[in-house]
Protein backbone atom coordinates (compact mmCIF):
# COMPACT_ATOMS: atom_id res chain seq x y z
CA UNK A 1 139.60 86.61 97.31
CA UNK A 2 136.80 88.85 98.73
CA UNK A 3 137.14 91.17 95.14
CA UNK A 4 134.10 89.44 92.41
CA UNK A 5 134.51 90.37 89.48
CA UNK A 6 132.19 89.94 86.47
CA UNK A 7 132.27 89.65 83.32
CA UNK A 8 129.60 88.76 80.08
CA UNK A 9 129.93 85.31 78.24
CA UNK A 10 128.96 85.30 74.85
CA UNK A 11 128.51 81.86 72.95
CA UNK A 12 130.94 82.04 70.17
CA UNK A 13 130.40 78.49 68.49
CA UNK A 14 130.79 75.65 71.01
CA UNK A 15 132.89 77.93 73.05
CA UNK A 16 131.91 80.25 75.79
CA UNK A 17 134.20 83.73 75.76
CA UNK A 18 134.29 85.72 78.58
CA UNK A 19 135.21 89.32 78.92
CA UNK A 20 136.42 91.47 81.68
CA UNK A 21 136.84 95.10 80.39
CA UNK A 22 138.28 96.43 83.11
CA UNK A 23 141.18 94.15 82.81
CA UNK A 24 141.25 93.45 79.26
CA UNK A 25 140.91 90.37 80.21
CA UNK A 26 139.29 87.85 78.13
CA UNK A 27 138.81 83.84 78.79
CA UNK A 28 136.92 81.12 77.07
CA UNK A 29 135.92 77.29 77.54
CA UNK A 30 133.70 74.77 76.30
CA UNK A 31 131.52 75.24 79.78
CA UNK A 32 130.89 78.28 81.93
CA UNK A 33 132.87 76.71 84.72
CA UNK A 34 135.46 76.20 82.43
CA UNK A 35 135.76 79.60 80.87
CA UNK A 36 135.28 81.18 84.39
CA UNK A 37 138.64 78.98 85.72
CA UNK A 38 140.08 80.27 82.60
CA UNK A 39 139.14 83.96 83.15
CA UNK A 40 140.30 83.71 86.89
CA UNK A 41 144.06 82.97 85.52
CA UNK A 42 144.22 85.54 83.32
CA UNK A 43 143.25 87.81 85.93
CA UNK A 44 145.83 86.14 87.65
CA UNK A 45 148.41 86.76 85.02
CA UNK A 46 147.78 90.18 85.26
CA UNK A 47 148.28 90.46 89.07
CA UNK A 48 144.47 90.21 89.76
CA UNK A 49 143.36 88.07 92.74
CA UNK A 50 139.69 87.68 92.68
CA UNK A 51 136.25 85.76 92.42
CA UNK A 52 134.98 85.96 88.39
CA UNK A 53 131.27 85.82 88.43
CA UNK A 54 129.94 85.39 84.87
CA UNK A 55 126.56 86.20 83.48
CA UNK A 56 125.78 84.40 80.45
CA UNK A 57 124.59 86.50 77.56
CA UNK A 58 122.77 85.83 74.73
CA UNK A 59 119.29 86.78 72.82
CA UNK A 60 117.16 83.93 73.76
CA UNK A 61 118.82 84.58 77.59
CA UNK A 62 117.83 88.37 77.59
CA UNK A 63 114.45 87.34 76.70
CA UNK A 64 113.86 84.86 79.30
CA UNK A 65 115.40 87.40 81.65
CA UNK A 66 112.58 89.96 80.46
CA UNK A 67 110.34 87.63 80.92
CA UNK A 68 110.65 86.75 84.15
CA UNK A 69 110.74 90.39 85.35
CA UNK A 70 107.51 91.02 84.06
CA UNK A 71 105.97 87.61 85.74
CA UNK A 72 107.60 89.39 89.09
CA UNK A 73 106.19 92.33 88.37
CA UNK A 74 102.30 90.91 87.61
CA UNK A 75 103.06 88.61 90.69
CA UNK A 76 103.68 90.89 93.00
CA UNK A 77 100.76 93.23 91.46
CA UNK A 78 98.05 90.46 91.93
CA UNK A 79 98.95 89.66 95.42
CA UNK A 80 98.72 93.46 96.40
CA UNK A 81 95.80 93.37 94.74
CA UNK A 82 94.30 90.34 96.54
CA UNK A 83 95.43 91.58 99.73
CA UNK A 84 93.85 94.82 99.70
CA UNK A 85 90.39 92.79 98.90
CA UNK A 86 91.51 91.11 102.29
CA UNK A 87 91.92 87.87 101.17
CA UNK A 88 93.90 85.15 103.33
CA UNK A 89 97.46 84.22 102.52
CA UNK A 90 96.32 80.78 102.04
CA UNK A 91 93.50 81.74 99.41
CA UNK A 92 96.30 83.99 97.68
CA UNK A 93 98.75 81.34 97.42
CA UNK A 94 96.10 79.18 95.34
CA UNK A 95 94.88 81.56 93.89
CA UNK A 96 98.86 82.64 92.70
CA UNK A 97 100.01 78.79 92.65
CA UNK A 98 103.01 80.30 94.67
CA UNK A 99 104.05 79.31 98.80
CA UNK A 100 102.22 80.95 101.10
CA UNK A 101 106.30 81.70 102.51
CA UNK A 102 106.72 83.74 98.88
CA UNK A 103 102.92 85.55 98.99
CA UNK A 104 104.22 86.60 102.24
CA UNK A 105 107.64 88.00 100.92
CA UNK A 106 105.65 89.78 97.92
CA UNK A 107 103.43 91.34 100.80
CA UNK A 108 106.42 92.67 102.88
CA UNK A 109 108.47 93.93 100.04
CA UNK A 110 104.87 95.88 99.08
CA UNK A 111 104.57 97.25 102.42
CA UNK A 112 100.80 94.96 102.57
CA UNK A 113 100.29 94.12 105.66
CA UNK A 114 98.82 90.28 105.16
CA UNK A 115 95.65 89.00 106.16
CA UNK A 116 94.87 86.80 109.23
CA UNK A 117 91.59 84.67 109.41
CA UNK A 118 90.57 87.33 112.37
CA UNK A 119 91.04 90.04 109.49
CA UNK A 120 87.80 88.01 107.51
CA UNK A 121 85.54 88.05 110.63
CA UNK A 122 83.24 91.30 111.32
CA UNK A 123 84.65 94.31 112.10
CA UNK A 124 82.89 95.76 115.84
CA UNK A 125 82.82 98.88 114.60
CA UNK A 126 80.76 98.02 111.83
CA UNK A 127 78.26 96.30 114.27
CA UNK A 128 77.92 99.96 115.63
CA UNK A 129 77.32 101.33 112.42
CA UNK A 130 74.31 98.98 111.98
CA UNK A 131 72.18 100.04 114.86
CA UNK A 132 71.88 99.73 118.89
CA UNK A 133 73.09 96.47 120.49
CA UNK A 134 72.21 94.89 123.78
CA UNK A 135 75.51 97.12 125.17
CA UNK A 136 74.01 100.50 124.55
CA UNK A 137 70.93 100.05 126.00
């Protein structure tokens, strides 16, 4: 049973149908574990051996969905964002109200490197910039 296969539920009164078009296949149930066990013998019937995944479907769902890619999308922004200003993880994650474990993820999948507390101290090279020290003379 290494095969998944999946299919779209759609709420059709108290009932959850699920359909596998590949298969013609369909399968309902008052639950989504229900109409899942019923889609997996159908597929069955039909000489199918596999896993049925099943992604529920329906307006208010596609919204949400929508919604939360655009929060992932201004998350992942606004860390960048903070990063590049050289701000710690720790101040980020506050700053985000996420883990310092996920600011960390967003960073990585960015390609930001993060920022270390020796990141926030002076740069030497700066001190150069400013004028002789005690070393040059």
């Amino acid at each position: 049973m290494s095969e998944v296969i999946e299919g779209k539920a759609t709420r059709r009164g108290r009932t959850w149908v699920v359909h596998i078009p590949e298969h013609e296949v369909y399968g309902h149930g008052r639950t989504l574990r229900a109409a899942g066990e019923n889609t997996a013998a159908g597929l069955r019937l039909v000489g199918v051996t596999a896993e049925v995944a099943i992604t529920p479907v329906t307006p208010e769902l596609e919204r949400l969905r929508s919604d939360e890619d655009a929060y992932e999308a201004a998350l992942s922004e606004t860390v960048a964002a903070l990063a590049l200003r050289r701000t710690t993880l720790r101040d980020i994650s506050v700053a985000v109200r996420v883990p310092t474990t996920r600011v960390k993820l967003l960073l990585a999948a960015g390609g930001t490197p993060p920022t270390t507390a020796r990141d926030n101290e002076q740069d030497p090279q700066s001190s150069e910039r400013a004028g002789p020290t005690r070393r040059d003379t």
